[in-house]
N, C-alpha and C. Protein backbone atom coordinates (compact mmCIF):
# COMPACT_ATOMS: atom_id res chain seq x y z
N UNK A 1 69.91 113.33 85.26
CA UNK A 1 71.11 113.91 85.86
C UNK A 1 70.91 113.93 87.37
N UNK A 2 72.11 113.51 88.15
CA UNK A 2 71.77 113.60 89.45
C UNK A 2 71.86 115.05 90.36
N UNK A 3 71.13 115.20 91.00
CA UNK A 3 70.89 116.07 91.91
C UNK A 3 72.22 116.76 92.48
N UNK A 4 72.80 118.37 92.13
CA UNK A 4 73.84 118.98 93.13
C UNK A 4 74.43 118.51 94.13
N UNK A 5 73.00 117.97 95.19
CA UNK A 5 73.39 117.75 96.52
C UNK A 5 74.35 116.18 96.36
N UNK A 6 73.37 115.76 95.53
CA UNK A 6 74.20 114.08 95.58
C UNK A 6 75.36 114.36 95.27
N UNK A 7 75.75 114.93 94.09
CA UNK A 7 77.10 115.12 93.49
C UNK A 7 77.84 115.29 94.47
N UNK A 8 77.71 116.29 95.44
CA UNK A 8 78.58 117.03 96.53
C UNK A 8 78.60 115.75 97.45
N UNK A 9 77.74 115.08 97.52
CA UNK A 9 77.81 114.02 98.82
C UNK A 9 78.98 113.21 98.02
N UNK A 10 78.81 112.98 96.77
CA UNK A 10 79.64 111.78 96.23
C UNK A 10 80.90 112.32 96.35
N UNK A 11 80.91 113.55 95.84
CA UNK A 11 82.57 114.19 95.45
C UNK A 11 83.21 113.40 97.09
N UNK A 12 82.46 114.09 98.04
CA UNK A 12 82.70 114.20 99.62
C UNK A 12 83.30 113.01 99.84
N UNK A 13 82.85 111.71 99.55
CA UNK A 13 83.02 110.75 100.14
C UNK A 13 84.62 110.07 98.85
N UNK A 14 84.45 110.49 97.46
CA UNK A 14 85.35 110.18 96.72
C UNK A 14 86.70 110.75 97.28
N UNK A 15 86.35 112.10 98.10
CA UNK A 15 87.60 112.55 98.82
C UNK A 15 88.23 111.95 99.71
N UNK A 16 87.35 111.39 100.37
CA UNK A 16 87.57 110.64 101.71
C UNK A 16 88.52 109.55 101.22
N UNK A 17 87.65 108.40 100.28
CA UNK A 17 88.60 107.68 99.65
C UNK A 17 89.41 107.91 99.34
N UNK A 18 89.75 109.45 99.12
CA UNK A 18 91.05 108.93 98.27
C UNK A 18 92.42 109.44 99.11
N UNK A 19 91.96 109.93 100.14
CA UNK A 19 92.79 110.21 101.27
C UNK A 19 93.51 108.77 101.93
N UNK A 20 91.98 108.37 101.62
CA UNK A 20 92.50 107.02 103.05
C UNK A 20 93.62 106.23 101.99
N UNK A 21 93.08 105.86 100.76
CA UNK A 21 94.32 104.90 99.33
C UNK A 21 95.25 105.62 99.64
N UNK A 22 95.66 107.24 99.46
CA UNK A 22 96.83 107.67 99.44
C UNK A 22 97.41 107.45 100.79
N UNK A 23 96.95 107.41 101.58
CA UNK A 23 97.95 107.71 103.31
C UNK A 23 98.42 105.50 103.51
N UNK A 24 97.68 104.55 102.56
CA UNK A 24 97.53 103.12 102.40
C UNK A 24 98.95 103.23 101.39
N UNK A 25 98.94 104.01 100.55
CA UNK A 25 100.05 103.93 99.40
C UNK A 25 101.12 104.59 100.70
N UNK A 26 101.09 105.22 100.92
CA UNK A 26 102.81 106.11 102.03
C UNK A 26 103.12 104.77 102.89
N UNK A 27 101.64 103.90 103.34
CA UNK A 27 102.26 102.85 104.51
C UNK A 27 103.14 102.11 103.81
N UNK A 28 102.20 101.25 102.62
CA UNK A 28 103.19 100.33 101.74
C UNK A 28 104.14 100.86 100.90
N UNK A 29 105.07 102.02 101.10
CA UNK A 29 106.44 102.73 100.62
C UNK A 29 106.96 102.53 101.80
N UNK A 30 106.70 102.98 103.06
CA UNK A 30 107.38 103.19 104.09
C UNK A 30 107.60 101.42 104.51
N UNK A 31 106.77 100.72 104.26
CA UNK A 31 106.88 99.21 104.63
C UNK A 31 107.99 98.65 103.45
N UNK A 32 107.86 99.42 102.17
CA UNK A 32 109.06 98.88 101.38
C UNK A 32 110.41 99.65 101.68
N UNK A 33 110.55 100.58 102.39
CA UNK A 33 111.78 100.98 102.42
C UNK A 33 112.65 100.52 103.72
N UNK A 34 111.33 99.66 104.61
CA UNK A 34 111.86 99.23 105.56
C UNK A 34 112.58 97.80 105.44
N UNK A 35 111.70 97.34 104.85
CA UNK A 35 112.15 95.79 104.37
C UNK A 35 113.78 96.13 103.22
N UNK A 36 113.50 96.82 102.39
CA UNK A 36 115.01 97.05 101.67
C UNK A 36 115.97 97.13 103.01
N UNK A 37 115.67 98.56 104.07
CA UNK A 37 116.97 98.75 104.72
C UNK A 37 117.36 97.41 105.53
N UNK A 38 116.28 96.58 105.94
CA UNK A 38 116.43 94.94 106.75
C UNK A 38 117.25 94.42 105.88
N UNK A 39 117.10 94.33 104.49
CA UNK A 39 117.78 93.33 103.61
C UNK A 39 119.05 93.96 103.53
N UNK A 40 119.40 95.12 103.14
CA UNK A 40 120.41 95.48 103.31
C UNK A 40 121.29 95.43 104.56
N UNK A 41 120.86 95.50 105.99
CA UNK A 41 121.59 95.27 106.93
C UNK A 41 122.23 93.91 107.48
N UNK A 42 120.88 92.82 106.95
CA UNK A 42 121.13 90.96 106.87
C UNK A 42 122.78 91.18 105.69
N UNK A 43 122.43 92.10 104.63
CA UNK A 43 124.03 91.51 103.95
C UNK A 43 124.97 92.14 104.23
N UNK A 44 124.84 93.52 105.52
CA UNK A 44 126.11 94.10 105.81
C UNK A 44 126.92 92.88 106.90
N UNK A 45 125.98 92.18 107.65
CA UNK A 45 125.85 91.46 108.64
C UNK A 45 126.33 89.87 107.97
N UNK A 46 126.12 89.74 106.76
CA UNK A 46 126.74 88.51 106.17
C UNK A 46 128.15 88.53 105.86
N UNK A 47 128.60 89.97 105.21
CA UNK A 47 129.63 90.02 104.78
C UNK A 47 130.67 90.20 106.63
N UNK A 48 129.50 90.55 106.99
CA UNK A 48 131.08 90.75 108.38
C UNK A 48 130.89 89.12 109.07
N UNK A 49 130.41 88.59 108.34
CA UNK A 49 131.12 87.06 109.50
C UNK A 49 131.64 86.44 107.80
N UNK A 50 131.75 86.07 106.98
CA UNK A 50 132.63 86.07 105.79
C UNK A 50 133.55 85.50 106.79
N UNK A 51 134.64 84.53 105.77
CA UNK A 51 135.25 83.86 106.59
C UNK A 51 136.65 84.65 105.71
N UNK A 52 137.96 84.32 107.12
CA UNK A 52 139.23 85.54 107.00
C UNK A 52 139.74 84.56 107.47
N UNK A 53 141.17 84.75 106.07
CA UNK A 53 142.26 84.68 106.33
C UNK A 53 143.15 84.28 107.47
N UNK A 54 142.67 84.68 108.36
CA UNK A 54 143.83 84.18 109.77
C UNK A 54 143.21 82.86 110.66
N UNK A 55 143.94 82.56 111.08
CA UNK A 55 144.35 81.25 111.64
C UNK A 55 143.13 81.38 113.20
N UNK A 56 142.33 80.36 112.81
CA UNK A 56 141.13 80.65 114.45
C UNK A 56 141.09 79.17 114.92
N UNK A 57 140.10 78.91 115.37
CA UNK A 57 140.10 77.99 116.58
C UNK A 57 139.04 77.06 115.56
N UNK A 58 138.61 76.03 115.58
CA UNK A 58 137.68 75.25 114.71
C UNK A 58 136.47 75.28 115.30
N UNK A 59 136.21 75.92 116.81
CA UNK A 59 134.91 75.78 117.33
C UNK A 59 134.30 77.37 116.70
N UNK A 60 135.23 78.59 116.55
CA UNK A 60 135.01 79.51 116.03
C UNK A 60 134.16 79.23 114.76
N UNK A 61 135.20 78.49 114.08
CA UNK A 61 134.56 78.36 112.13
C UNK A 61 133.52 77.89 112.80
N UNK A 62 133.22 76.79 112.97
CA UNK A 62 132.01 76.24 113.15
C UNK A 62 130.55 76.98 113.57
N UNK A 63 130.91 77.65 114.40
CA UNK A 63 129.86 78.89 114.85
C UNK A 63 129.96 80.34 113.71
N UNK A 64 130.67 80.48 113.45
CA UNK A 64 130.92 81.84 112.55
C UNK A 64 129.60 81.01 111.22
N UNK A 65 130.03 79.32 111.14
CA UNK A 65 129.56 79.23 109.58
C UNK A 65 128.11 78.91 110.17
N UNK A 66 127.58 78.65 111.11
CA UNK A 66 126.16 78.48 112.09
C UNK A 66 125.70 79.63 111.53
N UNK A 67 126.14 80.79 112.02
CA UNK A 67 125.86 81.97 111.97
C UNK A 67 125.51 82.27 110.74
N UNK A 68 126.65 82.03 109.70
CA UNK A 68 126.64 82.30 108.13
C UNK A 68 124.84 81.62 107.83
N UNK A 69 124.97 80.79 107.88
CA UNK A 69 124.08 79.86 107.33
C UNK A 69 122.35 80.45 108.07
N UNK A 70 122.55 80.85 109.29
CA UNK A 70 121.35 81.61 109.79
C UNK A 70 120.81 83.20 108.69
N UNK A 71 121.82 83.50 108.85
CA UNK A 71 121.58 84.79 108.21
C UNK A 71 121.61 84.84 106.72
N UNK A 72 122.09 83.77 106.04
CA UNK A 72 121.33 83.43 104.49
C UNK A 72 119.82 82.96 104.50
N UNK A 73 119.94 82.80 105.37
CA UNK A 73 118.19 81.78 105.74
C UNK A 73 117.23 83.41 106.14
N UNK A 74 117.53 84.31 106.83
CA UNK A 74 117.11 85.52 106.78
C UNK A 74 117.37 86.26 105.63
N UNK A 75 118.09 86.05 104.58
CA UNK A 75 118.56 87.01 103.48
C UNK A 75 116.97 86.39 102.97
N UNK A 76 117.20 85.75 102.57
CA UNK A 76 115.93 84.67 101.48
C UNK A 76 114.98 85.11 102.25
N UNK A 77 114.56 84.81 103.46
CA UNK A 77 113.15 85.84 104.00
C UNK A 77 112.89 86.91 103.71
N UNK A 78 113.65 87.97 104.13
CA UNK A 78 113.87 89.48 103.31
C UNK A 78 113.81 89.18 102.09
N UNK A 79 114.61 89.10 101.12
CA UNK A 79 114.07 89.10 99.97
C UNK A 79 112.52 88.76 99.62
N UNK A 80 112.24 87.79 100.16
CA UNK A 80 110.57 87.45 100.18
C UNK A 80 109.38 88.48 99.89
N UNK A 81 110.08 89.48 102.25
CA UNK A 81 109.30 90.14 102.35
C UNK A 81 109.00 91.44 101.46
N UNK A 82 110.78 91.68 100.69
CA UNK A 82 110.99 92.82 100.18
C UNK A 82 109.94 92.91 99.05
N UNK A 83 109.82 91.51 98.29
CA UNK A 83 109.08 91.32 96.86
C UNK A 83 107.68 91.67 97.30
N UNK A 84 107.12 91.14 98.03
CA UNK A 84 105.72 91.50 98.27
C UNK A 84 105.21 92.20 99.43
N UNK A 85 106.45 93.41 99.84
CA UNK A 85 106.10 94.74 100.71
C UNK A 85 106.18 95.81 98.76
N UNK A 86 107.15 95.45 97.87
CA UNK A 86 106.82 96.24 96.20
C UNK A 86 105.34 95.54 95.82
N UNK A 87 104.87 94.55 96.03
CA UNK A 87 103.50 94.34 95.16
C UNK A 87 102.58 95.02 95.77
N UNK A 88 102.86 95.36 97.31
CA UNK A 88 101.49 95.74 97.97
C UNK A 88 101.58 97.49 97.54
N UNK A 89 103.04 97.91 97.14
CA UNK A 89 103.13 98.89 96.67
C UNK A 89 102.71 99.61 96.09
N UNK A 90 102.84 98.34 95.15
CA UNK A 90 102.26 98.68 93.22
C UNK A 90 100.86 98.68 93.12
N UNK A 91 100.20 97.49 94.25
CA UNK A 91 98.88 97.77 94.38
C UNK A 91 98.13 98.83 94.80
N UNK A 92 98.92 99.72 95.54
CA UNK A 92 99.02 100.77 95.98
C UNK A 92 98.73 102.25 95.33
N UNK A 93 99.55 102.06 94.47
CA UNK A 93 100.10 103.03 93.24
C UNK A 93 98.58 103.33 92.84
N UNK A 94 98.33 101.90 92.03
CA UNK A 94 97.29 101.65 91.23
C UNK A 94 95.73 101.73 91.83
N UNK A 95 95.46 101.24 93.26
CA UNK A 95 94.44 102.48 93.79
C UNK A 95 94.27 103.88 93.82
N UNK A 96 95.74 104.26 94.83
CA UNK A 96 95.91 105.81 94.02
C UNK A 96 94.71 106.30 93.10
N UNK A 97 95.47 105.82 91.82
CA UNK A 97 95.18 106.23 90.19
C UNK A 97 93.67 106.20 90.08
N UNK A 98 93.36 104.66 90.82
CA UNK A 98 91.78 104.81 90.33
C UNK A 98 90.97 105.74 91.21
N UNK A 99 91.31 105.76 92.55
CA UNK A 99 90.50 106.83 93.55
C UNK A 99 90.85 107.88 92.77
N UNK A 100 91.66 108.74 92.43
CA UNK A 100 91.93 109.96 91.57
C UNK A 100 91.31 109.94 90.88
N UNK A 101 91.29 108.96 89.61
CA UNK A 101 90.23 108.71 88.43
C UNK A 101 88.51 109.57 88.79
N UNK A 102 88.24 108.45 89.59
CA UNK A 102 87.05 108.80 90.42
C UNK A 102 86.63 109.68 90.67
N UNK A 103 87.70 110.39 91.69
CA UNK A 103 87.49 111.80 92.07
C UNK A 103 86.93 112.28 90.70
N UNK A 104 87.68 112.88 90.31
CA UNK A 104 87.60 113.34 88.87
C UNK A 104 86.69 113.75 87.64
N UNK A 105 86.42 112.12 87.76
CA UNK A 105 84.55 111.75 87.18
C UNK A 105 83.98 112.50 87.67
N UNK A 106 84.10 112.50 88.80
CA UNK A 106 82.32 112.60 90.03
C UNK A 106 82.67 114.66 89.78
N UNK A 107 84.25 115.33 89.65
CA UNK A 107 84.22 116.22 89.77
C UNK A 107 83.70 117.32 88.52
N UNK A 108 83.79 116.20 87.07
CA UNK A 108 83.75 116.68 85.84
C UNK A 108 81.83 116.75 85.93
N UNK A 109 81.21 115.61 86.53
CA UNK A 109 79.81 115.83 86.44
C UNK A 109 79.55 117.06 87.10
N UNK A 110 79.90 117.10 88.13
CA UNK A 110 79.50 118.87 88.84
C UNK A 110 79.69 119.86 88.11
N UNK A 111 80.94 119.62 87.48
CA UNK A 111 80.93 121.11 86.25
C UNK A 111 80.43 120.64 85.11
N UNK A 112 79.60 119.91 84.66
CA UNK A 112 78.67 119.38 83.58
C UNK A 112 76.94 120.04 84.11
N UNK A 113 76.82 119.76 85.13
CA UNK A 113 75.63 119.70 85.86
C UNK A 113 75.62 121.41 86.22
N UNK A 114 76.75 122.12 86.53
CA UNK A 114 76.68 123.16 87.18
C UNK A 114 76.64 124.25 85.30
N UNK A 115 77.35 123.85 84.23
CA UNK A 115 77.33 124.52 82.84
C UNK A 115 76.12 124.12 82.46
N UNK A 116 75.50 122.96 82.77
CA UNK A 116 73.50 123.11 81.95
C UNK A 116 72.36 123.62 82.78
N UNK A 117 72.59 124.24 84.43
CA UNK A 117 71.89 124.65 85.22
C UNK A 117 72.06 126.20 84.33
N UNK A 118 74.04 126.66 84.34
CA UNK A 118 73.90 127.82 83.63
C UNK A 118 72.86 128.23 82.46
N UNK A 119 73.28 127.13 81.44
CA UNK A 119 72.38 127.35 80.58
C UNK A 119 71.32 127.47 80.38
N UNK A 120 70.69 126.45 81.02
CA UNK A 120 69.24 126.23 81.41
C UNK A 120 68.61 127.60 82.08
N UNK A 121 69.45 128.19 82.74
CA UNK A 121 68.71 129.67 83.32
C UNK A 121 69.07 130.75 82.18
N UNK A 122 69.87 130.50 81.38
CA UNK A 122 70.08 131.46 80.11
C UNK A 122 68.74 131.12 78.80
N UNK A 123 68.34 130.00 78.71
CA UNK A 123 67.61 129.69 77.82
C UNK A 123 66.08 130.29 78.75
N UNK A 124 66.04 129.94 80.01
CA UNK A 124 64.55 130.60 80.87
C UNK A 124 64.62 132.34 80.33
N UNK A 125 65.75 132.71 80.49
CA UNK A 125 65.60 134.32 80.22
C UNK A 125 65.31 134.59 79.81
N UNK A 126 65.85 133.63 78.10
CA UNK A 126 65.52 134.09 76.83
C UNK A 126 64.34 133.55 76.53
N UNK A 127 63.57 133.08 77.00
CA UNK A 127 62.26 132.52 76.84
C UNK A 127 61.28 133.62 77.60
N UNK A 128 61.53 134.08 78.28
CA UNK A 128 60.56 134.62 79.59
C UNK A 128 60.32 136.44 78.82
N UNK A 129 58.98 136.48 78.65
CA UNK A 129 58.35 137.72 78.39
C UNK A 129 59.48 139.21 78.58
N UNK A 130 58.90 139.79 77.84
CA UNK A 130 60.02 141.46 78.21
C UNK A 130 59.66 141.66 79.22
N UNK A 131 60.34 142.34 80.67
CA UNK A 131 60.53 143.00 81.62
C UNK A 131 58.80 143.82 81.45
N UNK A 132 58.66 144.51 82.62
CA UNK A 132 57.56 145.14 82.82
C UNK A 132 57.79 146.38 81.78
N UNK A 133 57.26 146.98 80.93
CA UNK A 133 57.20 148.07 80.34
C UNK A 133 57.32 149.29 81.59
N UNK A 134 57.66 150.68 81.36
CA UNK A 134 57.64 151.15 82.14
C UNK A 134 56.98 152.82 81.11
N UNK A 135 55.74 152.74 81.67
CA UNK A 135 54.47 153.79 81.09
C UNK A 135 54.84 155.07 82.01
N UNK A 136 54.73 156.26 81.03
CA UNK A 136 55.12 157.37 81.52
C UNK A 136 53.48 158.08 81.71
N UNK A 137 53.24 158.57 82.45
CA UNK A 137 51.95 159.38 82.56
C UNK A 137 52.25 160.36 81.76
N UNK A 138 51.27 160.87 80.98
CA UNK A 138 51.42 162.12 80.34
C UNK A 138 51.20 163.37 81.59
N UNK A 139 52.53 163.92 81.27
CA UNK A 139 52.55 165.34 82.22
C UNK A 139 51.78 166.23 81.94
């Protein structure tokens, strides 16, 4: 069984880890919610050059559909980035889980280690000679 102190060093450092995975999991959420709101703004930005009804100039269409055609070419990037800003996510998630895991382990041995020290000093007691007698002088 390993040594108190180690345990405590390990717990220590399992903490550490699992600070740093979790604050790694908030980046890659905050990196996916950024990439969604990008993708979402590329198609607010598609639908407003959408081609209308009224009567324009042909150098207009021509540039409006330039335009169109740029910003589908950015939709498909976003989408890209969106898919694998969610995998780095999920990878994310799933460190989480195992640094927690970890923790956990390392925390269940301390209270394994700390209930057979108990015992172990309950079984010394009950092993260890009666207390000093205590002899009365005859008065």
């Amino acid at each position: 069984m390993a040594k108190p102190t180690k345990l405590e060093r390990i717990l220590r450092v399992r903490t550490l880890q699992l600070g740093l995975v979790q604050a790694e999991e908030a980046r890659a959420h905050d990196r996916t919610a950024s990439e969604a709101a990008l993708k979402g703004r590329i198609a607010q930005l598609t639908a407003g050059v959408a081609p209308a009804p009224e009567p324009v100039a042909g150098f207009s269409l021509v540039a409006a559909a330039h335009f169109r055609e740029r910003l589908q070419q950015s939709a498909h990037a976003a989408e890209g980035r969106l898919r694998a800003a969610q995998a780095t996510a999920e990878r994310a998630v799933e460190a989480t889980r195992e640094a927690r895991r970890d923790q956990s382990a390392v925390e269940k041995l301390i209270a394994r280690a700390d209930a057979q020290a108990v015992i172990k000093e309950i079984r010394a007691l009950e092993a260890a000679p009666a207390g000093r007698k205590v002899r009365h002088d005859p008065c």
